[in-house]
N, C-alpha and C. Protein backbone atom coordinates (compact mmCIF):
# COMPACT_ATOMS: atom_id res chain seq x y z
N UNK A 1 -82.22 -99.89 58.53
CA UNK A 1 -82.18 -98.51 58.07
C UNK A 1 -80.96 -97.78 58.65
N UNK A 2 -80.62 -98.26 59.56
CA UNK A 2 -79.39 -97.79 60.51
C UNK A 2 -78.31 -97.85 59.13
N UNK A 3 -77.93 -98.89 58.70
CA UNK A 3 -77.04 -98.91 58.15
C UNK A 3 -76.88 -97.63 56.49
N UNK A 4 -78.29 -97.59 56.26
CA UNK A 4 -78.15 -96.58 55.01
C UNK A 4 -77.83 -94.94 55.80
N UNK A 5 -78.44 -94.79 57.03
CA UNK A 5 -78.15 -93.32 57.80
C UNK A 5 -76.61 -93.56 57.87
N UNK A 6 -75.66 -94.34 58.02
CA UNK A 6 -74.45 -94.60 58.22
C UNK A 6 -73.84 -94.35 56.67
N UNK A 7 -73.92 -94.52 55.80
CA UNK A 7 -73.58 -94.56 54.30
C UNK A 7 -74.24 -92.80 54.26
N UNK A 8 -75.36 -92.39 54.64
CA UNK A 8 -75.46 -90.95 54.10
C UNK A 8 -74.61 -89.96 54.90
N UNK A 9 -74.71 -90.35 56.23
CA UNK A 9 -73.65 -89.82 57.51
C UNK A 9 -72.16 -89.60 56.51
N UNK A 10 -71.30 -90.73 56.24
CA UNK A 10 -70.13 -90.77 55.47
C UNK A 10 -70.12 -90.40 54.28
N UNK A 11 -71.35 -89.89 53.29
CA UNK A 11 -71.11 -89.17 52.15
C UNK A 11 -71.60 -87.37 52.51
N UNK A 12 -71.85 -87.31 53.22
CA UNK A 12 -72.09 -86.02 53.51
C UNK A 12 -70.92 -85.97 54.36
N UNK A 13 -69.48 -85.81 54.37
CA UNK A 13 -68.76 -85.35 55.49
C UNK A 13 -68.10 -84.22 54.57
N UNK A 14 -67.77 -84.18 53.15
CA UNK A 14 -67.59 -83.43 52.47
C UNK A 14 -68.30 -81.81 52.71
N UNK A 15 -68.80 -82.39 52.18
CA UNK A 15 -70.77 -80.64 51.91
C UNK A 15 -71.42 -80.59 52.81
N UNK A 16 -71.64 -81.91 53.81
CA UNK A 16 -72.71 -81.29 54.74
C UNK A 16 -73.98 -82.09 54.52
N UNK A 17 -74.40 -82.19 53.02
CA UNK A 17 -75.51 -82.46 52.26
C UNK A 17 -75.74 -84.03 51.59
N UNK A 18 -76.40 -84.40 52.02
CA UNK A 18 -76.17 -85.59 50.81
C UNK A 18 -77.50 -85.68 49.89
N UNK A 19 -77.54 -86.91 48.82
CA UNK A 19 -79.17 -86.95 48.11
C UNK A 19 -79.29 -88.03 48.48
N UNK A 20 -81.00 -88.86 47.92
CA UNK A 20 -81.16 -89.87 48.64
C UNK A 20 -82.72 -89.84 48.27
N UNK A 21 -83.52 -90.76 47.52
CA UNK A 21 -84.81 -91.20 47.68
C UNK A 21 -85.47 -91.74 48.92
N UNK A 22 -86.41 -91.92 49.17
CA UNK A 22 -87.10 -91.59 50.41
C UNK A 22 -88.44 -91.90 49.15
N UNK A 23 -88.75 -94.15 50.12
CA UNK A 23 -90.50 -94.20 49.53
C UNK A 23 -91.58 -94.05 50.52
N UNK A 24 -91.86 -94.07 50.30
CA UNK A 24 -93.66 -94.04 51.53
C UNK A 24 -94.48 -95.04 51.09
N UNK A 25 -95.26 -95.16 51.80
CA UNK A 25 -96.26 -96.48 52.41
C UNK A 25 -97.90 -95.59 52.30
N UNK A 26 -98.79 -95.90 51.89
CA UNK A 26 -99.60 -94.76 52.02
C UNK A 26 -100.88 -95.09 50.70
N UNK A 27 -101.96 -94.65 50.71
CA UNK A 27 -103.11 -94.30 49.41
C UNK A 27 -102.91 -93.09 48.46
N UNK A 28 -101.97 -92.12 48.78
CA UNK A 28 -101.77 -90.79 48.22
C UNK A 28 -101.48 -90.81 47.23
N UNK A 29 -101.58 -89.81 46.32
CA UNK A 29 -101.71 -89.84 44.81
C UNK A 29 -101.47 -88.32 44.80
N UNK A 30 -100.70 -87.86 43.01
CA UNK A 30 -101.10 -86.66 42.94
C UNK A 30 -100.75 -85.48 43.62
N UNK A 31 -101.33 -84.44 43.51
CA UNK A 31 -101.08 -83.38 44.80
C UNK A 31 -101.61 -83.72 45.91
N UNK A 32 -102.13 -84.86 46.69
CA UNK A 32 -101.95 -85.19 47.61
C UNK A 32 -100.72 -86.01 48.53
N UNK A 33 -99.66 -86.46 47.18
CA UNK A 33 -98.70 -86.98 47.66
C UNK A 33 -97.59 -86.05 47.59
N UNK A 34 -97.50 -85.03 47.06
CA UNK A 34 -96.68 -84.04 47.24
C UNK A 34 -96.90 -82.90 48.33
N UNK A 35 -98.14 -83.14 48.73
CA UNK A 35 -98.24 -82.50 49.97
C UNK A 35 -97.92 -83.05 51.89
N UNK A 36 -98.04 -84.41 51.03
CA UNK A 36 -97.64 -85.28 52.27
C UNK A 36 -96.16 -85.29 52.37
N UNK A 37 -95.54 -85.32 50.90
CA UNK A 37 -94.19 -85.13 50.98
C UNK A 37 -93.67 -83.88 51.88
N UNK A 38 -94.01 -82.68 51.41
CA UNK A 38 -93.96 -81.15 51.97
C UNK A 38 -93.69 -81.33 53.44
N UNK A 39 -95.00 -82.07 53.84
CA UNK A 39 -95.41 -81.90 55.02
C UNK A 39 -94.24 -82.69 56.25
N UNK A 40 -93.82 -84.25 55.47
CA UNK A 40 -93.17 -85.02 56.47
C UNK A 40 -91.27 -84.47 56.45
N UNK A 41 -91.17 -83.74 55.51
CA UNK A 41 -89.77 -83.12 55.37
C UNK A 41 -89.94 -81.99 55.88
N UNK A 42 -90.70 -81.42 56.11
CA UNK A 42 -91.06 -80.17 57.23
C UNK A 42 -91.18 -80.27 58.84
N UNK A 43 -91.68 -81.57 59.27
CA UNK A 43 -91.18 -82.30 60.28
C UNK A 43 -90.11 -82.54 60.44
N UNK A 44 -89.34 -83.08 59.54
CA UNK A 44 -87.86 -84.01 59.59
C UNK A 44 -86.99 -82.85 60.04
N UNK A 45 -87.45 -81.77 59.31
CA UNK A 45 -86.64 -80.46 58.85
C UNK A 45 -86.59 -80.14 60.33
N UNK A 46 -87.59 -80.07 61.23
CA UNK A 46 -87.90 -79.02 62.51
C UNK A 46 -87.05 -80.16 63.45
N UNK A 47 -87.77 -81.30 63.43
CA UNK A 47 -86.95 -82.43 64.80
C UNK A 47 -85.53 -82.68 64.59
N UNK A 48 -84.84 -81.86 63.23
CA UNK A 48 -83.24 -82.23 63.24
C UNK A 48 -83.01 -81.08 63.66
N UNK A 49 -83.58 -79.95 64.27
CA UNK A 49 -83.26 -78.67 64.89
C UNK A 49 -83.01 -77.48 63.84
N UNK A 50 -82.75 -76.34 64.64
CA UNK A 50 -83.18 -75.07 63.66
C UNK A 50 -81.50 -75.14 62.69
N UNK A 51 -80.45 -75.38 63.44
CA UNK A 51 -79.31 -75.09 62.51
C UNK A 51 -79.08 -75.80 61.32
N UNK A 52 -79.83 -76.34 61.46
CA UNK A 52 -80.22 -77.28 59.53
C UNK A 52 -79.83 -76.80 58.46
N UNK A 53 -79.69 -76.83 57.41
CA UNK A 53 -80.23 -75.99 56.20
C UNK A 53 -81.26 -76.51 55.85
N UNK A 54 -81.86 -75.66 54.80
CA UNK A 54 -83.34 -76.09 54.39
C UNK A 54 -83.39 -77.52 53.30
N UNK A 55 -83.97 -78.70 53.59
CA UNK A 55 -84.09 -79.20 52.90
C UNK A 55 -84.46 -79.13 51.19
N UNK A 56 -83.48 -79.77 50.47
CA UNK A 56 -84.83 -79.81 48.97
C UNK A 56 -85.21 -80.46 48.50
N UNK A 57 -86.36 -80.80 48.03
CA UNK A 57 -87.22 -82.00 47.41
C UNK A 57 -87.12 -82.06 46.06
N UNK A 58 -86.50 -82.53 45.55
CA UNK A 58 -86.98 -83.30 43.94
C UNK A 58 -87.49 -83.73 43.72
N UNK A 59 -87.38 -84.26 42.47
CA UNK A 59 -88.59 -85.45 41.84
C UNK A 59 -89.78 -85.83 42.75
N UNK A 60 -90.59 -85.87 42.32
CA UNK A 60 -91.81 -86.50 43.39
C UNK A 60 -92.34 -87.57 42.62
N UNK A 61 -92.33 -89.03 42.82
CA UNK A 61 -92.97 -89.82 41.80
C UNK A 61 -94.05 -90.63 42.55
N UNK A 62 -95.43 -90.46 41.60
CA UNK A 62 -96.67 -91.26 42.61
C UNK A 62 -97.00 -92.68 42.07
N UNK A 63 -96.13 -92.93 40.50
CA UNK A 63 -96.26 -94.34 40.61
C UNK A 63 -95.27 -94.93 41.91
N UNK A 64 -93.85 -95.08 42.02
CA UNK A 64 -93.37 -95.04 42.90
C UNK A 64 -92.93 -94.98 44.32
N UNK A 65 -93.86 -94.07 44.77
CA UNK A 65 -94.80 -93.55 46.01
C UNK A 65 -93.27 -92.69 46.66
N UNK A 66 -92.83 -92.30 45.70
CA UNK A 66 -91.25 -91.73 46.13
C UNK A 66 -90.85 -90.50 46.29
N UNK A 67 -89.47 -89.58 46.56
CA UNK A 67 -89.00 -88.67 46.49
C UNK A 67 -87.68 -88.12 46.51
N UNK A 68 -87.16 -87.43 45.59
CA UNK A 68 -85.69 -87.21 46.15
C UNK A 68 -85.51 -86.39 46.80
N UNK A 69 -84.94 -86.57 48.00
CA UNK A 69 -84.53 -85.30 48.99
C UNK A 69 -82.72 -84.79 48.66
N UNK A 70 -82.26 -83.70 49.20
CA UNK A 70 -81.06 -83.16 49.34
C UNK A 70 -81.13 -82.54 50.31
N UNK A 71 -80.68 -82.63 51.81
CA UNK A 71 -80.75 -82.27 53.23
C UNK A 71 -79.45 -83.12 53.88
N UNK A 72 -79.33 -82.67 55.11
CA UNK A 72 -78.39 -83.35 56.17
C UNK A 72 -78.38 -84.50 56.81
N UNK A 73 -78.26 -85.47 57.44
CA UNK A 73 -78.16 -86.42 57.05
C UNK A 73 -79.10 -86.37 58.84
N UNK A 74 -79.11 -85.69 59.84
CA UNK A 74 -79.97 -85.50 60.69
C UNK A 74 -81.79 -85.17 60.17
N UNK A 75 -81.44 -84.78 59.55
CA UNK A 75 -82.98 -84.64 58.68
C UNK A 75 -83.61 -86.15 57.74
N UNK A 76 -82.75 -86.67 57.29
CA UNK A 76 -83.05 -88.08 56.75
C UNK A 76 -82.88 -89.21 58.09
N UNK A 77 -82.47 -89.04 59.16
CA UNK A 77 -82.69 -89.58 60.49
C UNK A 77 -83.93 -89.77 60.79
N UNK A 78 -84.22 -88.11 60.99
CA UNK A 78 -85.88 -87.72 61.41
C UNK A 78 -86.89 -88.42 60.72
N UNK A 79 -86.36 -88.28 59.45
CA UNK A 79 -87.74 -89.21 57.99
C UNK A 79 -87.82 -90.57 58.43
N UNK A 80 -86.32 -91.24 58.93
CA UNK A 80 -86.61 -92.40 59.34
C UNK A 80 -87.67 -93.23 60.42
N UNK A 81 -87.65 -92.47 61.51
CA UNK A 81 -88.22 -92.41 62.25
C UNK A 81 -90.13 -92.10 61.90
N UNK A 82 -90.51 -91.76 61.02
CA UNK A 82 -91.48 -91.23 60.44
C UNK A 82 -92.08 -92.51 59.90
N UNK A 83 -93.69 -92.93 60.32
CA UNK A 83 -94.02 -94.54 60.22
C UNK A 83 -94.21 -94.14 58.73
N UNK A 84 -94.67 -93.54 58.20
CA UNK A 84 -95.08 -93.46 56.51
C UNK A 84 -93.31 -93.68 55.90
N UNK A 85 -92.54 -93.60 56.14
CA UNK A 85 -91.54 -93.90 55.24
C UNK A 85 -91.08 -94.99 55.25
N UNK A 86 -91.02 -95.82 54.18
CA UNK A 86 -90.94 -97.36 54.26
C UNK A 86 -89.53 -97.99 54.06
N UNK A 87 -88.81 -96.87 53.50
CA UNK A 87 -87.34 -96.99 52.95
C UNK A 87 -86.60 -95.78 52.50
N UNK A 88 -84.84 -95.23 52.80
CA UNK A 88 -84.71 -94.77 52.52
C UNK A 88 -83.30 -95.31 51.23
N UNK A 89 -82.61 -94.58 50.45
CA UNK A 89 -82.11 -95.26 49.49
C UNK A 89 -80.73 -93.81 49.10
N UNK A 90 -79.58 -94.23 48.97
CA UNK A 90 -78.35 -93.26 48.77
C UNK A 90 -78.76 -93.25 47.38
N UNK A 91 -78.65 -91.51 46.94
CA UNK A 91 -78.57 -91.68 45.12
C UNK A 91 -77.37 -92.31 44.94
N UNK A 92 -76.36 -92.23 45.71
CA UNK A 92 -74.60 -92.68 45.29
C UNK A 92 -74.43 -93.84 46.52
N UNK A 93 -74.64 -95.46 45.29
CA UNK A 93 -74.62 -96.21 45.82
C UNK A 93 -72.93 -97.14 45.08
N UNK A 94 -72.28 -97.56 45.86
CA UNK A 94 -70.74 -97.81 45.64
C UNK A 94 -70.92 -99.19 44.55
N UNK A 95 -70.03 -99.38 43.45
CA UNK A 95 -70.05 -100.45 42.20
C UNK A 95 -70.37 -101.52 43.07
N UNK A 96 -71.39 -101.81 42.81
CA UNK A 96 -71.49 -103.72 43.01
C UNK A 96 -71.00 -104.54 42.00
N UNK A 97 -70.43 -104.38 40.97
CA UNK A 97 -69.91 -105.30 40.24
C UNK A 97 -68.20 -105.60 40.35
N UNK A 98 -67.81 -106.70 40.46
CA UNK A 98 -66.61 -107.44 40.92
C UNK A 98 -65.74 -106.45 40.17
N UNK A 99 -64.28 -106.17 40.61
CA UNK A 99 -63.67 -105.40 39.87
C UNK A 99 -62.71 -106.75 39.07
N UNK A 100 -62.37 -105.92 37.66
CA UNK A 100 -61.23 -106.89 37.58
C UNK A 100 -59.80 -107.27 37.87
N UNK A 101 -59.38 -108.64 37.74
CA UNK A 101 -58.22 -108.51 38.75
C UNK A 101 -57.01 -108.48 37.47
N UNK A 102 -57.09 -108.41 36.61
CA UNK A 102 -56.39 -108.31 35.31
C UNK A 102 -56.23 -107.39 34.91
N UNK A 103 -54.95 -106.08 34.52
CA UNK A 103 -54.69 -105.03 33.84
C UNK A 103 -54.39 -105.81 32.27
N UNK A 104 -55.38 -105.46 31.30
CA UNK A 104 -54.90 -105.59 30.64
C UNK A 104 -54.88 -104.78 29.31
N UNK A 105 -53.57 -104.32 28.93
CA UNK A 105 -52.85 -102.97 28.72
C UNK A 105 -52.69 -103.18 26.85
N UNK A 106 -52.67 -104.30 26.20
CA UNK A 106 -52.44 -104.33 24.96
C UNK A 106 -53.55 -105.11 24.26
N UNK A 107 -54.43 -104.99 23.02
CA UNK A 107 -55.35 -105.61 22.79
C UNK A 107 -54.50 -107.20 22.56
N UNK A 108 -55.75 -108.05 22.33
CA UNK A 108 -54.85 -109.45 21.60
C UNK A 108 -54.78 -109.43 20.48
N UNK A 109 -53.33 -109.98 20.03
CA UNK A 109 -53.01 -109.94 18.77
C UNK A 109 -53.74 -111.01 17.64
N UNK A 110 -53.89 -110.70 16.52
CA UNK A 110 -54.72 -111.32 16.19
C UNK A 110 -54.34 -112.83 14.95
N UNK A 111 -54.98 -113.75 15.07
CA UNK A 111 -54.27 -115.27 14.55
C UNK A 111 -54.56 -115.25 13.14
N UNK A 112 -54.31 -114.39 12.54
CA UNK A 112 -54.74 -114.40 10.70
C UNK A 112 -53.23 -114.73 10.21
């Protein structure tokens, strides 16, 4: 997990802010999982200290058991640390697909 706090650390040097899903581990469902949500980003929010800004929560999904947060990257620290969170995840994750090593600038001409 170290390594994704390191990737949100370096996209927040811009704003301050980064986004980022955040799943949980848990039986919750419903407005009970949006209250657990509330509740553990209200923690995260207080143990990254008062000069924070206020976290915000998006999406809440209970097939999923998920959430999107937008907060500081000390506040997604705190979540880590938090046994109900099982994983956290960058919305802005860098191309995994090979780049190509070929410019190629003119279509092919065609053999008619």
């Amino acid at each position: 997990m170290e390594s994704v706090l390191a990737q949100l650390r370096e996209q927040a040097r811009g704003s301050g802010t980064v986004a980022a899903n955040v799943f949980l581990s848990g039986p919750e469902s419903g407005t009970e999982m949006k209250e657990v949500v509330r509740q553990a980003v209200n923690e995260a929010a207080a143990a990254a200290g008062a000069g924070t800004r206020r976290p915000e929560i998006g999406r809440v999904s209970d097939m999923a058991k998920s959430f999107s947060l937008t907060a500081e990257p000390a506040v997604f620290a705190a979540l880590a640390r938090n046994p109900r969170v099982k994983s956290i995840l960058p919305s802005v994750i860098p191309d995994i697909y090979p780049k190509p090593t070929k410019d190629i600038r003119d279509p092919p001409k065609s053999t008619k």
